[in-house]
Protein backbone atom coordinates (compact mmCIF):
# COMPACT_ATOMS: atom_id res chain seq x y z
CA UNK A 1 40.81 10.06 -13.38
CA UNK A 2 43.91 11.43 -11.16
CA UNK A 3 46.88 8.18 -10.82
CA UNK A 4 50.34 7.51 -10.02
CA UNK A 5 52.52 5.67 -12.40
CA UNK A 6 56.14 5.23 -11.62
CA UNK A 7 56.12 7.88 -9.37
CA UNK A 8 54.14 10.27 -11.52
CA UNK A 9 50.91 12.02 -10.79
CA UNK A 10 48.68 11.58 -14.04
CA UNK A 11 45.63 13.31 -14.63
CA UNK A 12 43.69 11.70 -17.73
CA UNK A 13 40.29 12.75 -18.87
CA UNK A 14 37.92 11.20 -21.82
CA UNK A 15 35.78 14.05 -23.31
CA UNK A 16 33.32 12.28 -25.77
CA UNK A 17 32.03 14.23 -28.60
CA UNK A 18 29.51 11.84 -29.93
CA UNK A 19 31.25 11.78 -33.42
CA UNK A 20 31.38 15.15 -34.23
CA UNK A 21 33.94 16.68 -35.30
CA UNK A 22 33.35 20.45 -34.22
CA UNK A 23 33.02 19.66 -30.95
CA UNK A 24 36.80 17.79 -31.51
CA UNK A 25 37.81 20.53 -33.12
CA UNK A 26 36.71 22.94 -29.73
CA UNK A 27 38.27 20.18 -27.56
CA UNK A 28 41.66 20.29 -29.09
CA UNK A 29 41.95 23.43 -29.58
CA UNK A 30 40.59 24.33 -25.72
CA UNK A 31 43.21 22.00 -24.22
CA UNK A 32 46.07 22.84 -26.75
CA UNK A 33 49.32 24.40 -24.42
CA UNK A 34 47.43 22.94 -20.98
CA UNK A 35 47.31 18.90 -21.50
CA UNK A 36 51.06 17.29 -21.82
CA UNK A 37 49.82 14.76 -24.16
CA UNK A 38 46.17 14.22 -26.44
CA UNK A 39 45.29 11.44 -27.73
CA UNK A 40 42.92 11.15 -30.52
CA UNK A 41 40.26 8.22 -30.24
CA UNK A 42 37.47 6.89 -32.84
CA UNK A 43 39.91 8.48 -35.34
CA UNK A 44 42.83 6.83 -37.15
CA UNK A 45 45.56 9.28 -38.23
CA UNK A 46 47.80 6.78 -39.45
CA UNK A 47 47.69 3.28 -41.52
CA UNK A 48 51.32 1.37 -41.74
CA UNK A 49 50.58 -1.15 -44.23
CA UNK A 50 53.38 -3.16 -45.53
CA UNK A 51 55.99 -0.85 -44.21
CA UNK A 52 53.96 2.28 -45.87
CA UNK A 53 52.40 4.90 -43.65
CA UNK A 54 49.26 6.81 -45.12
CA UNK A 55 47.93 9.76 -43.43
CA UNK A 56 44.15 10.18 -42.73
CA UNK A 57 43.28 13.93 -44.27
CA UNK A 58 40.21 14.29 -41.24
CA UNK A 59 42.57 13.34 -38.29
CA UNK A 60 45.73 15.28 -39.87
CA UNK A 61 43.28 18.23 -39.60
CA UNK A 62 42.28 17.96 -36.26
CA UNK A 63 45.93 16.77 -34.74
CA UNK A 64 47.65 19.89 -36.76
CA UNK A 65 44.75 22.37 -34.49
CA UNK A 66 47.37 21.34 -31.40
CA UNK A 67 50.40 23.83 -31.77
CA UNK A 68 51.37 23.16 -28.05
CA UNK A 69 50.49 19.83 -27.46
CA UNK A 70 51.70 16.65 -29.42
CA UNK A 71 48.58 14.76 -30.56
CA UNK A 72 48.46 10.73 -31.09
CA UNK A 73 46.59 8.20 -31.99
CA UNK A 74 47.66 5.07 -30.60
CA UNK A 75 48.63 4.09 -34.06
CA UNK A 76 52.60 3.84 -33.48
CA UNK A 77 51.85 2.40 -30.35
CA UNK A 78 49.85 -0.27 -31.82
CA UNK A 79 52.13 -1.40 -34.30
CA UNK A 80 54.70 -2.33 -31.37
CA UNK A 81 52.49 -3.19 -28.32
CA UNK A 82 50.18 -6.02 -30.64
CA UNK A 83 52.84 -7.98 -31.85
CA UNK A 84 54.08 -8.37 -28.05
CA UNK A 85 50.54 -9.23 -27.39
CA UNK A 86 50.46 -11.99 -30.21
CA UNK A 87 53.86 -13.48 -29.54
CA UNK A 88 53.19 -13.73 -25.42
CA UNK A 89 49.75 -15.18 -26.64
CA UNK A 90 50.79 -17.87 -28.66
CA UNK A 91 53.36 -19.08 -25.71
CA UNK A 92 50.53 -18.85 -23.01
CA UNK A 93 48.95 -22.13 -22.14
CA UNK A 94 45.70 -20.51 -21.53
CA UNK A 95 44.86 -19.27 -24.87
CA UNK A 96 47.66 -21.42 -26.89
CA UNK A 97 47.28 -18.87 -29.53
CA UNK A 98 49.60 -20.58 -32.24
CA UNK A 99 47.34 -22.59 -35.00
CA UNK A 100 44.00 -21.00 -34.28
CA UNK A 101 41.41 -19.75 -36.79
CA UNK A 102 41.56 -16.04 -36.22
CA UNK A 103 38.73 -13.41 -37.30
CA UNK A 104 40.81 -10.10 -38.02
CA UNK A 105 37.96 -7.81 -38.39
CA UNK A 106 40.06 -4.92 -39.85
CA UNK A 107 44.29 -4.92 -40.26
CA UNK A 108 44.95 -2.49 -42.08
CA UNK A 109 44.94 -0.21 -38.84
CA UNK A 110 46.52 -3.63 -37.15
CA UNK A 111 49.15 -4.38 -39.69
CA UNK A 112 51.57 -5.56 -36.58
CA UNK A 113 49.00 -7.70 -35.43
CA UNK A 114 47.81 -8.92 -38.83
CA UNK A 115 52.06 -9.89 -39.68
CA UNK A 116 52.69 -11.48 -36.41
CA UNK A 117 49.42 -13.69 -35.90
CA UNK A 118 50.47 -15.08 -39.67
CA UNK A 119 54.23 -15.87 -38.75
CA UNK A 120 52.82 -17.10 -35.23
CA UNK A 121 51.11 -20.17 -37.63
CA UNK A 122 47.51 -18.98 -37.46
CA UNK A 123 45.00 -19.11 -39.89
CA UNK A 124 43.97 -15.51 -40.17
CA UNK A 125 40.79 -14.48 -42.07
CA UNK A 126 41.11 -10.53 -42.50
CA UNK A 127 37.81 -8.12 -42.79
CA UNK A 128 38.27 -4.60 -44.07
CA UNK A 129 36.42 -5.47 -46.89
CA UNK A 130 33.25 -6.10 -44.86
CA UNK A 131 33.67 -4.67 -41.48
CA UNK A 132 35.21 -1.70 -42.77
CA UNK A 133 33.63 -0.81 -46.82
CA UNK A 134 30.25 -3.44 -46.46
CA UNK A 135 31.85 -5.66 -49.39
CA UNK A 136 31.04 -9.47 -48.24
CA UNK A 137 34.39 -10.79 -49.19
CA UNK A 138 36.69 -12.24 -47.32
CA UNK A 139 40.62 -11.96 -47.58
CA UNK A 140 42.84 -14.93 -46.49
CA UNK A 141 46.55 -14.04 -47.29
CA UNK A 142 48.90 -10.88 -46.15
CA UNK A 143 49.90 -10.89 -49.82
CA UNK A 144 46.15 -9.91 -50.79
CA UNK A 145 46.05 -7.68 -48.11
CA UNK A 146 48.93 -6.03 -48.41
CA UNK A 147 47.63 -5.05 -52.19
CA UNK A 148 44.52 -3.89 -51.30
CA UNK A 149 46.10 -1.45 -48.90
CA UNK A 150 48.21 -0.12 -51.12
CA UNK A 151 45.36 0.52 -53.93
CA UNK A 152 42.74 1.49 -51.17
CA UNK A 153 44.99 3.09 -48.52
CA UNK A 154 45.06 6.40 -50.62
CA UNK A 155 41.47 6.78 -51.33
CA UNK A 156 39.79 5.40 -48.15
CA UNK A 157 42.43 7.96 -46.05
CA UNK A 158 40.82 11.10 -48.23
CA UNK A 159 37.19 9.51 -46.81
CA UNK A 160 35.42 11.07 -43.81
CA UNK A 161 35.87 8.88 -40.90
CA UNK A 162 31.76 7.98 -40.49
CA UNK A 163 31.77 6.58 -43.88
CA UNK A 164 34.62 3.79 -42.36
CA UNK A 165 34.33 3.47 -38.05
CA UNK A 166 31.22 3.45 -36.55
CA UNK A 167 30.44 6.75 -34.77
CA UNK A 168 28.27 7.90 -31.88
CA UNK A 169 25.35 6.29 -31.13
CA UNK A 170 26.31 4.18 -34.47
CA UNK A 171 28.70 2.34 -31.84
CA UNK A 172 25.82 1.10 -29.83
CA UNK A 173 23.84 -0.71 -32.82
CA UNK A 174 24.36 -4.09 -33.45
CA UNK A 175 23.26 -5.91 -36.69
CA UNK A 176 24.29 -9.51 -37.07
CA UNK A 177 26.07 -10.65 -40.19
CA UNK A 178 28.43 -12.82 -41.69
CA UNK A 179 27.80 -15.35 -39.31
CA UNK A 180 29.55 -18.29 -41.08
CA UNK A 181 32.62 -16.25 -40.76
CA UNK A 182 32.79 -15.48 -36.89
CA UNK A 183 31.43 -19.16 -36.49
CA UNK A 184 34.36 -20.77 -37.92
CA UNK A 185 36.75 -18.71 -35.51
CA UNK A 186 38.36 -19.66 -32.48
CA UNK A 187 39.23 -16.20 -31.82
CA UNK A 188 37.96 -13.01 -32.82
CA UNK A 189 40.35 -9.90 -32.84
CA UNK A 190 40.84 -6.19 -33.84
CA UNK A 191 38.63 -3.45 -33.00
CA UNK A 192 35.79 -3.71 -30.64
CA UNK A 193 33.24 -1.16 -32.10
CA UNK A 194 33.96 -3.73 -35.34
CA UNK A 195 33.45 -6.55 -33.94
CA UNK A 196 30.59 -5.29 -31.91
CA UNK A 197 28.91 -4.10 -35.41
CA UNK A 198 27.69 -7.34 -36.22
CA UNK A 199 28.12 -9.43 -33.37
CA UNK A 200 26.53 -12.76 -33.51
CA UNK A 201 24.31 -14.26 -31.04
CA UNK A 202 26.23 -16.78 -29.86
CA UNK A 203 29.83 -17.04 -28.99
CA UNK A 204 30.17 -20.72 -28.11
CA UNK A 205 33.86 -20.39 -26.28
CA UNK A 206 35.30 -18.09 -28.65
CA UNK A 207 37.97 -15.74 -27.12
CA UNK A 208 37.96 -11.69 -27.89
CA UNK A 209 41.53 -10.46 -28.42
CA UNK A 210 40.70 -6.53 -28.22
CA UNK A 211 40.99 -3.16 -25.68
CA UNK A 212 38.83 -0.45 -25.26
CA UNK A 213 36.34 -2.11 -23.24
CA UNK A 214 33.87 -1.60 -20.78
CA UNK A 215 32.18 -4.08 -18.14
CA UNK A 216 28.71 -3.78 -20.13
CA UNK A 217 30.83 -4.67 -23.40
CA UNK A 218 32.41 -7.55 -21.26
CA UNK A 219 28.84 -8.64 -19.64
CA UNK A 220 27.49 -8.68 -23.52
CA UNK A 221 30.25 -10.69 -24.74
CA UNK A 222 29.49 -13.27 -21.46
CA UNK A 223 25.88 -13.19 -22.44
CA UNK A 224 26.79 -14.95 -25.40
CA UNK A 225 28.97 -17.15 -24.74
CA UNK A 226 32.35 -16.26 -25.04
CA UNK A 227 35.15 -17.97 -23.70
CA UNK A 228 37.50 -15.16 -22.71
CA UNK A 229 38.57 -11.50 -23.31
CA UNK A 230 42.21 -10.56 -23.62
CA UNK A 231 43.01 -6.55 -23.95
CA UNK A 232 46.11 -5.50 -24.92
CA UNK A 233 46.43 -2.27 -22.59
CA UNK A 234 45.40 -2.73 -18.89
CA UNK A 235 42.39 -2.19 -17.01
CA UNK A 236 41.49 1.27 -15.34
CA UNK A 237 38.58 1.80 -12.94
CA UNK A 238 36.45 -0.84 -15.37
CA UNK A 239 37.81 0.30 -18.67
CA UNK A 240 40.71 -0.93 -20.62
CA UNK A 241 41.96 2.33 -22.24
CA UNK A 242 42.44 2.38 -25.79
CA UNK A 243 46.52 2.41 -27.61
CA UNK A 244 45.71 6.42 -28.09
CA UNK A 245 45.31 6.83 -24.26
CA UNK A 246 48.14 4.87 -23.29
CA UNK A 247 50.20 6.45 -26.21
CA UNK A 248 49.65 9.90 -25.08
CA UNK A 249 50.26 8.86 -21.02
CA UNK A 250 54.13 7.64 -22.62
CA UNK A 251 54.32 10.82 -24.43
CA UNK A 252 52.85 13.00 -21.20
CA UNK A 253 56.01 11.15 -19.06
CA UNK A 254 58.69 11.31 -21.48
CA UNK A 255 57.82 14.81 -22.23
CA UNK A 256 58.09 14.69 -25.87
CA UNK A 257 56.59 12.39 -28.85
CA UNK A 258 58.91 9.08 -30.07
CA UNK A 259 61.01 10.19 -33.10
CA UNK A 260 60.54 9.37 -36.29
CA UNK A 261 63.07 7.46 -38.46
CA UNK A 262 62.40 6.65 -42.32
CA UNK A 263 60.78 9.65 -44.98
CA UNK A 264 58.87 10.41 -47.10
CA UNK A 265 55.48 7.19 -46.98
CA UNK A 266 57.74 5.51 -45.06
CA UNK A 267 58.13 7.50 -42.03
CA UNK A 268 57.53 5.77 -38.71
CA UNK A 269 57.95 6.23 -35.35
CA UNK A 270 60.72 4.87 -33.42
CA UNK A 271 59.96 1.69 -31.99
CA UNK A 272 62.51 1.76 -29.32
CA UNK A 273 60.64 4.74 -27.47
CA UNK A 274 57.51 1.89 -26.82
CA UNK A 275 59.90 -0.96 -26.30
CA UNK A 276 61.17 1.15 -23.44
CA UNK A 277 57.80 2.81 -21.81
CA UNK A 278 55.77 -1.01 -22.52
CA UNK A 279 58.98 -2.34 -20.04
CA UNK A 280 59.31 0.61 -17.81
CA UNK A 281 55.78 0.71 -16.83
CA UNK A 282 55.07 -2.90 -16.71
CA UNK A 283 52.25 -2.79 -19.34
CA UNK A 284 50.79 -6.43 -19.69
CA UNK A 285 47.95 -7.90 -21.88
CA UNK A 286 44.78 -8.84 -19.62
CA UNK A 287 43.56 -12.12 -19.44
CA UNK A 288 40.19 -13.43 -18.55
CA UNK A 289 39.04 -16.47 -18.73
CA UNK A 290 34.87 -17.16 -18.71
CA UNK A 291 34.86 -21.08 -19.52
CA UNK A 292 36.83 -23.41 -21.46
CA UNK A 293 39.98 -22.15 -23.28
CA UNK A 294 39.85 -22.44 -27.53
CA UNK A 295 40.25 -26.32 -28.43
């Protein structure tokens, strides 16, 4: 795809490589010193979980093959451009965010999101436990939460990524469960390939807060009967790109990664650098609505 963003030329190309991680490996190290910018998707290199950042050992491998080329992952990105989302969400009078019953399907990789829903008065139900591990328990509080990513962040970061994220043609399957859980929310948020995983077969007017999307994924969700989609990054020749593609396009125009501020498990990056690109570049959430908003 060849664009022009404030007065830039940008040239950004997805190579897939069905969820393995040689072929990654080639990629990266193919386009290492020729790309300005890569970002790494399907792959989490970094969790911030209660103002702790732990390191995923598979990604750090693949983003440390770049000696040329800064590698990212959306994750920093994330952290800043979701609460926007949230906050401009819970002030529109479409969606009238504030108060709903959210379905978070995982937060520890949307710990901005998770954080700002709460203080926006919703009543969040978070699902690493059983969108992420398989375990059919629910978590209802930022304080449980915030524990059990600080006991599991460790471990599940040493853990290939297949065993976690749905990979390949894994991302196509879908297997409904927990249906008394997505049936009691007004609005389902977090990952797509998640929330895809064990999509139910009805909807019945319940909004999709996500990115990463494609018009089939957006034809499936109409299918069954959703009430609206809302992506955090924009749209692109019928794809909302993912926070890793829209990281790396900041990082390709700036012509260097955000700094990072804090040490040690606390290091982060600099929120100021997204702050500025989010308002330079106009980014906006997209909002579409298919039938009646949440009641």
């Amino acid at each position: 795809m060849i664009m022009e963003w404030d007065g830039q030329m940008l040239v950004i190309e997805r190579i897939g490589t069905d969820g393995d991680v040689r072929r990654a490996m080639a990629a990266i190290r193919e386009w290492d010193g020729r790309a300005a910018a890569i970002g790494l998707g399907g792959i989490d290199r970094y969790l911030y979980v209660g103002g702790r950042r732990y390191v995923f050992r598979q990604a750090e491998r693949l983003a440390r093959l770049a000696h040329k080329t800064p590698v990212v992952d959306g994750s920093g990105l994330k952290h800043t451009l979701e609460r926007r989302v949230v906050r401009q969400l819970a002030e529109d009078p479409q969606v009238a965010l504030r108060r709903k019953n959210v379905l978070l399907v995982s937060a520890v990789d949307r710990f901005g999101m998770a954080e700002t829903l709460v203080a926006e008065g919703c009543r969040v139900t978070f699902g690493d436990l059983m969108f992420g591990l398989g375990i059919p328990v629910p978590l209802h509080s930022l304080q449980t939460l915030n524990r059990m990513g600080h006991v599991l962040g460790p471990v599940v970061t040493q853990l290939p990524i297949h065993w976690l994220y749905p990979t390949g043609q894994r991302q196509e399957q879908i297997r409904p469960k927990y249906r008394r859980v997505y049936r009691r929310a007004d609005v389902i948020a977090g990952d797509f390939h998640y929330i895809r995983r064990h999509l139910p077969e009805r909807l019945e007017g319940v909004w999709i807060l996500t990115n990463t999307v494609t018009r089939e994924d957006e034809q499936l969700l109409r299918r069954r009967g959703a009430g609206g989609l809302i992506t955090t990054t924009p749209e692109w020749e019928g794809r909302s790109f993912g926070t890793n593609v829209l990281e790396a396009v900041f990082v390709a125009m700036a012509g260097e990664p955000p700094a990072l501020l804090g040490s040690g498990r606390n290091l982060y990056p600099d929120e100021s650098f997204y702050h500025y690109w989010l308002e330079r570049l106009g980014v906006r959430p997209r909002i579409t609505c298919w039938g009646a908003g949440v009641d």
